[in-house]
PDB file of N, CA and C in Angstrom:
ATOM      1  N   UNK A   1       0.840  -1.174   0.000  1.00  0.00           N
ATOM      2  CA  UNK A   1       0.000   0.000   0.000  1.00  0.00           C
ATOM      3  C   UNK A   1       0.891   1.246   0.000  1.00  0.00           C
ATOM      4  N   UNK A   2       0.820   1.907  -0.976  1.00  0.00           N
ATOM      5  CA  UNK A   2       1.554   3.248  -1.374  1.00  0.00           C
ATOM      6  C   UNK A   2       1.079   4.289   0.303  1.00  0.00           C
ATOM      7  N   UNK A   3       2.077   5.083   0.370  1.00  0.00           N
ATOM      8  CA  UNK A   3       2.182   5.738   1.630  1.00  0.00           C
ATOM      9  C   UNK A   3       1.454   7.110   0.720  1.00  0.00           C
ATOM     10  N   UNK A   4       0.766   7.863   1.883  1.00  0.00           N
ATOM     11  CA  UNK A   4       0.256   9.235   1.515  1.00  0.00           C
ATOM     12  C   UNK A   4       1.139  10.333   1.917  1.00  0.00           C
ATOM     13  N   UNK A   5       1.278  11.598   1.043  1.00  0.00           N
ATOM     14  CA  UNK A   5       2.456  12.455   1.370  1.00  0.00           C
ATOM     15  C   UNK A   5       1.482  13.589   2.833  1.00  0.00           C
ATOM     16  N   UNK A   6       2.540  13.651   3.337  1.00  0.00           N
ATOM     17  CA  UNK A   6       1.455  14.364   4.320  1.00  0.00           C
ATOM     18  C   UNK A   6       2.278  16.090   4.475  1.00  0.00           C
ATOM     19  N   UNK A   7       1.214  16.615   4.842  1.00  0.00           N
ATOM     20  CA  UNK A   7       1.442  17.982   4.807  1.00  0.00           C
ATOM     21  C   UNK A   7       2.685  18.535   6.133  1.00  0.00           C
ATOM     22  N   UNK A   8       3.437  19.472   6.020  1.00  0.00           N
ATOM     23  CA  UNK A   8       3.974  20.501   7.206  1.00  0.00           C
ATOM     24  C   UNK A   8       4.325  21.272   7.322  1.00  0.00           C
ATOM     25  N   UNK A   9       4.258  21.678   8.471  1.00  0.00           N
ATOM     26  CA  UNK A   9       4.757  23.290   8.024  1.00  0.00           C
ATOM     27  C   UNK A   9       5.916  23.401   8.845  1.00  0.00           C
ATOM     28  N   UNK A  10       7.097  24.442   8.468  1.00  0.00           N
ATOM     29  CA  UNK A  10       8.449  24.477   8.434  1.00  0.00           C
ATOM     30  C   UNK A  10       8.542  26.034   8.536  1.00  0.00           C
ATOM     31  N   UNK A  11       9.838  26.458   9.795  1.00  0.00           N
ATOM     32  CA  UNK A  11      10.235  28.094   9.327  1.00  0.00           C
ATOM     33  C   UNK A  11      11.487  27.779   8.965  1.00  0.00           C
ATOM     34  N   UNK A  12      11.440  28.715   8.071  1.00  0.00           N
ATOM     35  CA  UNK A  12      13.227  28.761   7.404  1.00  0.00           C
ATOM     36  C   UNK A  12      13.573  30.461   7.588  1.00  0.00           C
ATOM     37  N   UNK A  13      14.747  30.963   7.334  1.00  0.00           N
ATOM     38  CA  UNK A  13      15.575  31.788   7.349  1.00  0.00           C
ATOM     39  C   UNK A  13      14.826  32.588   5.924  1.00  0.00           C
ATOM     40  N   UNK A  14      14.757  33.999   5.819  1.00  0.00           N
ATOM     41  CA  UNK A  14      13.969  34.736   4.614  1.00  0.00           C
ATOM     42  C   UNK A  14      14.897  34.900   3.693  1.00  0.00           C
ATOM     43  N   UNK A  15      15.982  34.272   3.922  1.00  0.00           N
ATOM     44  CA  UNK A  15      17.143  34.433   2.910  1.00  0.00           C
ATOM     45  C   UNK A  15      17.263  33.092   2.220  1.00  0.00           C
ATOM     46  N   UNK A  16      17.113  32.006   2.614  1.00  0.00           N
ATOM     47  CA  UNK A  16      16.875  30.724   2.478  1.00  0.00           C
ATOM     48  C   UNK A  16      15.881  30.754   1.605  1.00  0.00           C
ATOM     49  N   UNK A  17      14.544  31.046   2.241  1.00  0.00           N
ATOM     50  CA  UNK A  17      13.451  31.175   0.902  1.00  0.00           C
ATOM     51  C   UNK A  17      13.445  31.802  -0.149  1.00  0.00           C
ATOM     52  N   UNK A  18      13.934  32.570  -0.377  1.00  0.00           N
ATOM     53  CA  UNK A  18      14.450  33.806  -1.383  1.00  0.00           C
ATOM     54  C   UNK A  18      15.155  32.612  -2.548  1.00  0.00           C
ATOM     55  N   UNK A  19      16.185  32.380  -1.860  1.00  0.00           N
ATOM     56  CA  UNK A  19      16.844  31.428  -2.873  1.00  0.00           C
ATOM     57  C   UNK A  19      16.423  30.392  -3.435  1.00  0.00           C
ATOM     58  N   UNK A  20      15.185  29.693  -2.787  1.00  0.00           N
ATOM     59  CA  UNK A  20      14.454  28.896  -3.114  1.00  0.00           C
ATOM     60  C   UNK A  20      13.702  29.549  -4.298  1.00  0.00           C
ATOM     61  N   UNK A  21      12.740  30.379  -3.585  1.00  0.00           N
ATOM     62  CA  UNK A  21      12.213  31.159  -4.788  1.00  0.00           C
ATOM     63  C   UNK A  21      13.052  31.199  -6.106  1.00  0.00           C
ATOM     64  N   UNK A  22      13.976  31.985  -6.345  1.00  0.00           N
ATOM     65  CA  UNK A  22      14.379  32.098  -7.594  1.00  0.00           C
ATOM     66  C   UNK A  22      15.010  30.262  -8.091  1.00  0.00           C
ATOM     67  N   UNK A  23      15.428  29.716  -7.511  1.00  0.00           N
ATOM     68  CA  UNK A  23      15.447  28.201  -8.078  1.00  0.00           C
ATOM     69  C   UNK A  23      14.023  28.143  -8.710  1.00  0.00           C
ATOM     70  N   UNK A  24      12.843  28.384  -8.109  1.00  0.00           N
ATOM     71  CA  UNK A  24      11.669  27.608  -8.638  1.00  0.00           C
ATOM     72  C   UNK A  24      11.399  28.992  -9.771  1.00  0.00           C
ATOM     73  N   UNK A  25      11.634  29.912  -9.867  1.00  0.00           N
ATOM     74  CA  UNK A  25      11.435  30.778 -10.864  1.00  0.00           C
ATOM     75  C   UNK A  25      12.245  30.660 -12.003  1.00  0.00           C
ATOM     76  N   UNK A  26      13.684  30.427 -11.819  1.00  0.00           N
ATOM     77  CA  UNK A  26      14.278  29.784 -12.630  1.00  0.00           C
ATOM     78  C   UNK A  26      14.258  28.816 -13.245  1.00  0.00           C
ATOM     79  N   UNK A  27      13.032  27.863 -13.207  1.00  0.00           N
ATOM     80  CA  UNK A  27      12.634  26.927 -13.624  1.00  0.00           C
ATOM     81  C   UNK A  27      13.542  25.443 -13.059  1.00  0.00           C
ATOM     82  N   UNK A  28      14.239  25.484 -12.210  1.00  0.00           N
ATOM     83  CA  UNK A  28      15.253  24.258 -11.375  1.00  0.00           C
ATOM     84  C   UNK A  28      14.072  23.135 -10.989  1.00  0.00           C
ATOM     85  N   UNK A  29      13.398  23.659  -9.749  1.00  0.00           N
ATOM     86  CA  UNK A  29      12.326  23.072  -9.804  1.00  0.00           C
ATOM     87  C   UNK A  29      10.895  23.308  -9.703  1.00  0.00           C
ATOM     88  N   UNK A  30      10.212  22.571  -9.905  1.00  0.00           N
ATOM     89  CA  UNK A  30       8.334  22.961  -9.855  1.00  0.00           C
ATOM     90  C   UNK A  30       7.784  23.769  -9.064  1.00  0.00           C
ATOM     91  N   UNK A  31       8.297  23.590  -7.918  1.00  0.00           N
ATOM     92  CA  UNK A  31       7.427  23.696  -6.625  1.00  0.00           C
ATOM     93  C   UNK A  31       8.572  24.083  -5.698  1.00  0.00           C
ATOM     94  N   UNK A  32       8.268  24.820  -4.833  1.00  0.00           N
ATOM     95  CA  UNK A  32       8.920  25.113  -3.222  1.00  0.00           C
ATOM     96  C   UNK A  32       8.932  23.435  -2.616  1.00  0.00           C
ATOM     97  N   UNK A  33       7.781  22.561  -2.796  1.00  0.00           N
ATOM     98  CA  UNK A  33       7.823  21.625  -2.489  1.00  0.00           C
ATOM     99  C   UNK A  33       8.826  20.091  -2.974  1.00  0.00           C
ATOM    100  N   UNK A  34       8.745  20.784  -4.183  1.00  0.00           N
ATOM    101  CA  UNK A  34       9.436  19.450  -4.532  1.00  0.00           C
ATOM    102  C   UNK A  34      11.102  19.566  -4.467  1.00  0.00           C
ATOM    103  N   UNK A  35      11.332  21.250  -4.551  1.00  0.00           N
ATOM    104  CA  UNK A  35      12.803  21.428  -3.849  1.00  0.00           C
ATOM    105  C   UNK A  35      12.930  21.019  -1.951  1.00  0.00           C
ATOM    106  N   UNK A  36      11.941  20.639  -1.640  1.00  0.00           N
ATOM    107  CA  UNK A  36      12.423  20.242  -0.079  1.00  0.00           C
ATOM    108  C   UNK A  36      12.185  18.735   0.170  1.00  0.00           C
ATOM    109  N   UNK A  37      11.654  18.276  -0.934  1.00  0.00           N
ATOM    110  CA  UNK A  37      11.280  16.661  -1.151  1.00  0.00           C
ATOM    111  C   UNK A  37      12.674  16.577  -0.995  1.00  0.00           C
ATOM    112  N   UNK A  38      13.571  17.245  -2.350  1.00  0.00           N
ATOM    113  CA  UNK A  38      14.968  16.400  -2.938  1.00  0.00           C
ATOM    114  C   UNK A  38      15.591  16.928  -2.170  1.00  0.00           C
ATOM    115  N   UNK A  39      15.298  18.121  -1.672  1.00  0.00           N
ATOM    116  CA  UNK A  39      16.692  18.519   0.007  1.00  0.00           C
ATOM    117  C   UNK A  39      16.667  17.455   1.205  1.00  0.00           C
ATOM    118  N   UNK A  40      15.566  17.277   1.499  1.00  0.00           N
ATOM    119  CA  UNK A  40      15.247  15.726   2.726  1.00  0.00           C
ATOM    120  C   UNK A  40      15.785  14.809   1.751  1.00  0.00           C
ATOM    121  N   UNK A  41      15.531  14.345   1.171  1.00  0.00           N
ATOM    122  CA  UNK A  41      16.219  13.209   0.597  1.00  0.00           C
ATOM    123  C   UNK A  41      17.399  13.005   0.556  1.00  0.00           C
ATOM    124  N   UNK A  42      18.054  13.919  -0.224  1.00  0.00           N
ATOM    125  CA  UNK A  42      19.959  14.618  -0.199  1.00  0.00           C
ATOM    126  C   UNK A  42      20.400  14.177   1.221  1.00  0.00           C
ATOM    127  N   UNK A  43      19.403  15.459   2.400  1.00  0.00           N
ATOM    128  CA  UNK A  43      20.286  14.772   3.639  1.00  0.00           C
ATOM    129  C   UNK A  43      19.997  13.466   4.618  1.00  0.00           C
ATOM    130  N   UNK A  44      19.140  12.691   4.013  1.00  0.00           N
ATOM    131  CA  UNK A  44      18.819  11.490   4.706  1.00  0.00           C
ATOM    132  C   UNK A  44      19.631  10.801   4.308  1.00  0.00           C
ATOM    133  N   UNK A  45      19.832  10.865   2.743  1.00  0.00           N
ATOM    134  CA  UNK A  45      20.999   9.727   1.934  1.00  0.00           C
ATOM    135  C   UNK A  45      22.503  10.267   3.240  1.00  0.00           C
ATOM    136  N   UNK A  46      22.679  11.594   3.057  1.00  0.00           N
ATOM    137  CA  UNK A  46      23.840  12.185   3.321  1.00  0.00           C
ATOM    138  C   UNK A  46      24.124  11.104   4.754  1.00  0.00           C
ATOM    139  N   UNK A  47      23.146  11.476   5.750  1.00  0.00           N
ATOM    140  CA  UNK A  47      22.844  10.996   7.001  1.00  0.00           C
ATOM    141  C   UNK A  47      23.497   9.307   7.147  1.00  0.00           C
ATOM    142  N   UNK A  48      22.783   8.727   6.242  1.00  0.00           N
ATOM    143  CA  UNK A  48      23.077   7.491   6.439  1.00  0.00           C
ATOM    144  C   UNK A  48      24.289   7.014   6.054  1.00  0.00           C
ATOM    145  N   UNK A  49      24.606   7.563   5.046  1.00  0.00           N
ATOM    146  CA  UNK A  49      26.610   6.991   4.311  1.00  0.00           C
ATOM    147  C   UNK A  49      27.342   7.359   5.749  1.00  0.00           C
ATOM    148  N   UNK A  50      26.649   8.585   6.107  1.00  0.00           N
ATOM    149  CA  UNK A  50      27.420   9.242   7.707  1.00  0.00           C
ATOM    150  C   UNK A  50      27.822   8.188   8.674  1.00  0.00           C
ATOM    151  N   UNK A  51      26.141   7.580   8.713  1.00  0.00           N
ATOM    152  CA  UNK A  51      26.355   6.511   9.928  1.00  0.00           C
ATOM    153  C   UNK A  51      26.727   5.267   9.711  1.00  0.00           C
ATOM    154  N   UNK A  52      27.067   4.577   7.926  1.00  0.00           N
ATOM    155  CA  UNK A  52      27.280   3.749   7.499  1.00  0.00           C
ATOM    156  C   UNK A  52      29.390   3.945   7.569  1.00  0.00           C
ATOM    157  N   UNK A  53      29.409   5.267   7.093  1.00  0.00           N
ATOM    158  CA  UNK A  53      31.399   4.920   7.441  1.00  0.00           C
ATOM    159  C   UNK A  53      31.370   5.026   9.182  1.00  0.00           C
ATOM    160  N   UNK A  54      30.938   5.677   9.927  1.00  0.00           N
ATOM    161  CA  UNK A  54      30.987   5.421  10.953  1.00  0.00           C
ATOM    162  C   UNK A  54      30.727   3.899  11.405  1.00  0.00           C
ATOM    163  N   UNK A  55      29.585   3.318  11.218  1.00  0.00           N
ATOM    164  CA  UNK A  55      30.052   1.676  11.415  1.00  0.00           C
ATOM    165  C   UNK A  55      30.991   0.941  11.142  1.00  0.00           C
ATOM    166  N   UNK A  56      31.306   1.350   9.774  1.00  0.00           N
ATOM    167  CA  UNK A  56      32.518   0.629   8.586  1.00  0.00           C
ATOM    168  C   UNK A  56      33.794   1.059  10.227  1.00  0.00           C
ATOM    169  N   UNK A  57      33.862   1.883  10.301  1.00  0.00           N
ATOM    170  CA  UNK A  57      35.412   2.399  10.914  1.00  0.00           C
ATOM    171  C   UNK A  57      35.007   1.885  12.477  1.00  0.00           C
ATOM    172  N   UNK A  58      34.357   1.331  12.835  1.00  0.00           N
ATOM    173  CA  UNK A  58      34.010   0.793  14.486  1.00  0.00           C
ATOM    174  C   UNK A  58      34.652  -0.261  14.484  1.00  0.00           C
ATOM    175  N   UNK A  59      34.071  -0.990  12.966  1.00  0.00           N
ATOM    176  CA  UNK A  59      33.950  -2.331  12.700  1.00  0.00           C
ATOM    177  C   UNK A  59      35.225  -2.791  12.397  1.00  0.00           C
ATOM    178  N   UNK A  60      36.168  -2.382  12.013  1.00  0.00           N
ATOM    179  CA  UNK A  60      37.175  -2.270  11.367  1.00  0.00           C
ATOM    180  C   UNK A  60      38.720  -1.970  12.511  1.00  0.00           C
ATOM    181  N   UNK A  61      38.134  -0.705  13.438  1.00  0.00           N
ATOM    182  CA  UNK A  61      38.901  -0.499  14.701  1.00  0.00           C
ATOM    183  C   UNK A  61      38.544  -1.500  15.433  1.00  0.00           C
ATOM    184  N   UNK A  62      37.487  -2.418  15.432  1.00  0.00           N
ATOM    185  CA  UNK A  62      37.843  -3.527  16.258  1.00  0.00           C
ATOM    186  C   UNK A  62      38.275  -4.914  15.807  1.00  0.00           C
ATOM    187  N   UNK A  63      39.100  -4.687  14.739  1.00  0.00           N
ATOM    188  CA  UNK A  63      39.822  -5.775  14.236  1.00  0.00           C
ATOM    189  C   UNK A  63      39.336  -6.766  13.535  1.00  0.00           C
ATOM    190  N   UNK A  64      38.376  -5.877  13.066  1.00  0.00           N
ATOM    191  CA  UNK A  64      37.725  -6.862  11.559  1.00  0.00           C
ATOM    192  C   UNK A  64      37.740  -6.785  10.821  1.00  0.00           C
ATOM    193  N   UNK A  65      39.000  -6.297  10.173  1.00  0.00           N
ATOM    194  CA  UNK A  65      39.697  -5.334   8.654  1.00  0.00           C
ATOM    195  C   UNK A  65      39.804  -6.832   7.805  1.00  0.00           C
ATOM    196  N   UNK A  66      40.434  -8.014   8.367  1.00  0.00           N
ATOM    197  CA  UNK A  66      40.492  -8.617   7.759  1.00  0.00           C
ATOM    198  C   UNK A  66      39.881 -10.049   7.352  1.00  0.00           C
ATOM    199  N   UNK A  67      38.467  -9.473   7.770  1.00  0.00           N
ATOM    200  CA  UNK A  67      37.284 -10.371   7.146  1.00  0.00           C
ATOM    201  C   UNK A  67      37.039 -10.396   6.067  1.00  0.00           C
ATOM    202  N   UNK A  68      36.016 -10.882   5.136  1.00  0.00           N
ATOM    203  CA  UNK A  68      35.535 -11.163   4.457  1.00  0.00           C
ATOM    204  C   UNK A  68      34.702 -10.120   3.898  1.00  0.00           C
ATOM    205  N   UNK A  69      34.948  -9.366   2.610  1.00  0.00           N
ATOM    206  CA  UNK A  69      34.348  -8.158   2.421  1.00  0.00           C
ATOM    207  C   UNK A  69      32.467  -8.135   2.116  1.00  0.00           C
ATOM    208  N   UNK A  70      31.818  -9.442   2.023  1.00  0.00           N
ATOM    209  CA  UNK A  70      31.190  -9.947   1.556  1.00  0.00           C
ATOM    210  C   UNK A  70      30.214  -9.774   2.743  1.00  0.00           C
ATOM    211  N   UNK A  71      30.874 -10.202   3.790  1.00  0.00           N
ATOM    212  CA  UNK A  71      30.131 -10.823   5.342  1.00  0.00           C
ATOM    213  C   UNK A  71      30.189  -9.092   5.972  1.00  0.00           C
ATOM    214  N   UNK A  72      31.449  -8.046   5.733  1.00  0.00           N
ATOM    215  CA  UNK A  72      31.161  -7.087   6.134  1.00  0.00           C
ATOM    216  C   UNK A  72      30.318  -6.003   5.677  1.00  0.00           C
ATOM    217  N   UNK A  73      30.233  -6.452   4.435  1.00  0.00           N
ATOM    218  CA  UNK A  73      28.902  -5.504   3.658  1.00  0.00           C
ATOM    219  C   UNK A  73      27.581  -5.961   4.222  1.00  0.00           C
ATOM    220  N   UNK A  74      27.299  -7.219   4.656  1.00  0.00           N
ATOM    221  CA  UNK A  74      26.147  -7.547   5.176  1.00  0.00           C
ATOM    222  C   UNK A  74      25.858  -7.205   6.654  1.00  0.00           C
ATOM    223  N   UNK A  75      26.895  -7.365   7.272  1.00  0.00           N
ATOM    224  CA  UNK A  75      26.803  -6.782   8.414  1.00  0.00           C
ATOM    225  C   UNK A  75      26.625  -5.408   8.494  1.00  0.00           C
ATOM    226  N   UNK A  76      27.015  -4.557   7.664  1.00  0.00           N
ATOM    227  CA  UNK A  76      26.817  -2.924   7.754  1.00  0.00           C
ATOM    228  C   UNK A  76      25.556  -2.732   7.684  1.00  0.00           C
ATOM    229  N   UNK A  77      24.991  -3.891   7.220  1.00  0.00           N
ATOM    230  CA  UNK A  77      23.464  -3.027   6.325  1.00  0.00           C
ATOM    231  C   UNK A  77      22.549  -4.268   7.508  1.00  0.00           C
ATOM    232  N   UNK A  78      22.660  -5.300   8.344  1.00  0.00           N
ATOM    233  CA  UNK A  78      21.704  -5.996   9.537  1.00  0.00           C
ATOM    234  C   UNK A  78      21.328  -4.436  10.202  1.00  0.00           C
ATOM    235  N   UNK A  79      20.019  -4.938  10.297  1.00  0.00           N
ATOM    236  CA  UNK A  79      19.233  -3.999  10.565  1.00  0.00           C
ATOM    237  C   UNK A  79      18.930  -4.486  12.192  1.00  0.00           C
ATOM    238  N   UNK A  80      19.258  -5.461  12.999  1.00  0.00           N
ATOM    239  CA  UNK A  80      19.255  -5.932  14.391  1.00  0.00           C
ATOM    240  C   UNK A  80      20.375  -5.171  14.681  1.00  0.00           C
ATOM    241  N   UNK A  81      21.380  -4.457  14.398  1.00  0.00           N
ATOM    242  CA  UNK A  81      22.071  -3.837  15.365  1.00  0.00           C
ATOM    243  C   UNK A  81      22.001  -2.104  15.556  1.00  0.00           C
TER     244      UNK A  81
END
């Protein structure tokens, strides 16, 4: 079942919106909205590589550099820890 987009409301900086504005006047993108779709997105991806080398380098400082690159890609991404 497809998820519904749900509404919110947000304050930003009037300098921030400004720049937004002319992106969406400039034709970059559609909507005020759909430039903050692909900004959340940007920093969620950003977020997670964040917390993904941070695991990589835990995992690694505790002397598991020389495992199996196979078993450590799977382990980065178990979702039980």
């Amino acid at each position: 079942m497809a998820q519904r987009k749900r509404k919110v409301v947000f304050t930003a900086d009037p300098g921030q919106l400004r720049r937004i504005d002319e992106l969406v006047s400039a034709g970059r993108y559609r909507t005020t909205s759909e430039f903050l779709r692909e900004a959340i997105d940007d920093k969620l991806k950003s977020l997670f590589a964040s917390r993904l080398s941070e695991e990589v380098s835990q995992y690694v400082a505790a002397g598991h550099a020389d495992e199996n690159d196979a078993m450590i890609d799977a382990q980065a991404f178990d979702d039980e820890q």
